[in-house]
C-alpha atoms as a PDB file:
ATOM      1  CA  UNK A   1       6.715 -19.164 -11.265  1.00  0.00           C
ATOM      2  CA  UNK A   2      10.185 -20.490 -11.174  1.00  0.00           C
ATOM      3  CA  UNK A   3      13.064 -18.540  -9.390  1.00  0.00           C
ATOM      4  CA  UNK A   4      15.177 -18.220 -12.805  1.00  0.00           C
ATOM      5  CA  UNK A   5      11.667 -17.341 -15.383  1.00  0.00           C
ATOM      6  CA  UNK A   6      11.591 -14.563 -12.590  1.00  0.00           C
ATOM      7  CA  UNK A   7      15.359 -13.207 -12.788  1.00  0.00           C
ATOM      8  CA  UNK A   8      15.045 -12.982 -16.160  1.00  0.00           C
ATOM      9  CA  UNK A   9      11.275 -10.831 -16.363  1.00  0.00           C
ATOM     10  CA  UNK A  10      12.940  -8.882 -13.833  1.00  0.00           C
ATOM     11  CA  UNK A  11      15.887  -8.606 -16.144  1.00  0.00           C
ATOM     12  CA  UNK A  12      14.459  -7.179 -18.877  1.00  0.00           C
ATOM     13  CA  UNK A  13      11.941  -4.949 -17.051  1.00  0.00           C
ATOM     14  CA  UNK A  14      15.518  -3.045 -15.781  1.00  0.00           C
ATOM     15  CA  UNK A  15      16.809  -3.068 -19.261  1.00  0.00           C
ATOM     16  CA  UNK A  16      13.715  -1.528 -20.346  1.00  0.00           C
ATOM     17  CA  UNK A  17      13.237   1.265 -17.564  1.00  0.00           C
ATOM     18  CA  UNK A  18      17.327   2.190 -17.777  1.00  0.00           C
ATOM     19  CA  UNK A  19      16.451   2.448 -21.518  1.00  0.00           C
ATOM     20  CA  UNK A  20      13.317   4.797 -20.596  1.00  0.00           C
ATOM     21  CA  UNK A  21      11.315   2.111 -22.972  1.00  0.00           C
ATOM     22  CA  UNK A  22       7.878   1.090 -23.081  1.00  0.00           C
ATOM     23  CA  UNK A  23       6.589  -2.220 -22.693  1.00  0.00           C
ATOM     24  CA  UNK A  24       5.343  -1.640 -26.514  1.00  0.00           C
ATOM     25  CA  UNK A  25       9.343  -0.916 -27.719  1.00  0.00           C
ATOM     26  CA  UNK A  26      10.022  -3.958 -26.443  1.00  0.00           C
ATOM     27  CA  UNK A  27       6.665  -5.925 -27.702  1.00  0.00           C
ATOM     28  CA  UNK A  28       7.864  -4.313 -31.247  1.00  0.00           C
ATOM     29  CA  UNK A  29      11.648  -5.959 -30.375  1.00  0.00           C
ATOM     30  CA  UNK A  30       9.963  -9.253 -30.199  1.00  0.00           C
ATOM     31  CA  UNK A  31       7.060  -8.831 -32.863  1.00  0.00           C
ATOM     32  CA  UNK A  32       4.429  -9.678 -30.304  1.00  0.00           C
ATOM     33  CA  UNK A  33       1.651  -7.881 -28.936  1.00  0.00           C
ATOM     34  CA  UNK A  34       2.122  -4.988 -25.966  1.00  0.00           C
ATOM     35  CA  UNK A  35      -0.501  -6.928 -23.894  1.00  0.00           C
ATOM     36  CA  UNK A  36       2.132 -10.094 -23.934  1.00  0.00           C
ATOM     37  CA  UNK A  37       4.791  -8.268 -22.215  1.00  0.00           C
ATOM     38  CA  UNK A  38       2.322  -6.702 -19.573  1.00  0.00           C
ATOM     39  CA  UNK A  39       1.066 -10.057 -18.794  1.00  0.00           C
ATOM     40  CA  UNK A  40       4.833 -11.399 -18.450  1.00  0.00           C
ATOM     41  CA  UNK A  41       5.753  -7.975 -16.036  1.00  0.00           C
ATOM     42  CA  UNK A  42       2.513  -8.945 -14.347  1.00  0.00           C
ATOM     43  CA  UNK A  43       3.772 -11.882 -11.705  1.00  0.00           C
ATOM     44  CA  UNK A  44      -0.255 -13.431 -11.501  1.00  0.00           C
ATOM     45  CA  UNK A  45      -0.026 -14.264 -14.930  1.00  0.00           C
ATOM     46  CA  UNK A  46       1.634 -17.062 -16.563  1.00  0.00           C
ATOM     47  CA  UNK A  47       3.219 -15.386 -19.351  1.00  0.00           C
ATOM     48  CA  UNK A  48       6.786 -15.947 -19.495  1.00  0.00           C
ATOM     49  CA  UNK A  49       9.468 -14.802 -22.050  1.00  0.00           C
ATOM     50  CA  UNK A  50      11.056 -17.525 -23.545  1.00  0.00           C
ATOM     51  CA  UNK A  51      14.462 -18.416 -25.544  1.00  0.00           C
ATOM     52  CA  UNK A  52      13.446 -16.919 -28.588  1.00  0.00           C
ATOM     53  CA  UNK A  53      12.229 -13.793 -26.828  1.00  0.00           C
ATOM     54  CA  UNK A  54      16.081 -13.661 -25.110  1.00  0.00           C
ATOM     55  CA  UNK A  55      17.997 -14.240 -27.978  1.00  0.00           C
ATOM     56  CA  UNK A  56      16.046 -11.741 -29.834  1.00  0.00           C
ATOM     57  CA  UNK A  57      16.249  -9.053 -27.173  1.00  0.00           C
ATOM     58  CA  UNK A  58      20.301  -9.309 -26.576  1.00  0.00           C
ATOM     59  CA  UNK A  59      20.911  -9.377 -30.565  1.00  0.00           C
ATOM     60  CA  UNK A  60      18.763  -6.081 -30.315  1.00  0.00           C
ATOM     61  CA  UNK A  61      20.372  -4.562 -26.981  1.00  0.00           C
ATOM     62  CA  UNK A  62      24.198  -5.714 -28.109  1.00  0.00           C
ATOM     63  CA  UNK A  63      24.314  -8.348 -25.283  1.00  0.00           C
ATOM     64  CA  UNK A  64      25.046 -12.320 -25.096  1.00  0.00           C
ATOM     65  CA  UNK A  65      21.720 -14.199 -24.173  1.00  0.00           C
ATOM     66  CA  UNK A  66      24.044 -15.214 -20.802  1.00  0.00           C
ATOM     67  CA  UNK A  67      23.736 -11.820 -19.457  1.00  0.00           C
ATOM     68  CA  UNK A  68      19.580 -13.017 -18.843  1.00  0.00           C
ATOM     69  CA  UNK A  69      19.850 -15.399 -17.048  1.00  0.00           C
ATOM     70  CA  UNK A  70      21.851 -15.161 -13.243  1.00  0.00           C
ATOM     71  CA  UNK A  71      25.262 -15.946 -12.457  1.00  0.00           C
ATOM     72  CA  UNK A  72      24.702 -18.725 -10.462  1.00  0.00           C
ATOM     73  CA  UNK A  73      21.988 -21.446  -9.961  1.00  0.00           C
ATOM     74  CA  UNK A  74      18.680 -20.149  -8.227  1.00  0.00           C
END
């Protein structure tokens, strides 16, 4: 797995514990199934969020799709 696919997994996994959410709230966020988002917060697995999946969860959270991804190059 890639630095920056990481940054952003572990992005969201904050955003979801700060928000005491489950990994189903946010499967429901991005109308997939609650066994996609374990596989993505599971770092064997090749499961990775993607574009859509961003833009979808900062329209939902009130944030830009910039505040995924890191402030510099990894």
């Amino acid at each position: 797995m890639e630095k920056i696919e990481q940054h952003v997994i572990d992005f969201v996994r904050s955003l979801r514990k700060d928000r005491n959410l489950r990994q189903e709230d946010i499967a429901y966020i991005l109308d997939v199934k609650a066994s996609f988002i374990g596989n993505v917060e599971t770092s064997s697995h090749p499961a990775k969020y993607n574009l859509k999946h961003i833009n979808k969860l900062a329209d939902h959270f009130g944030l830009s799709p910039k505040d995924f991804l890191p402030e510099n190059p990894l």
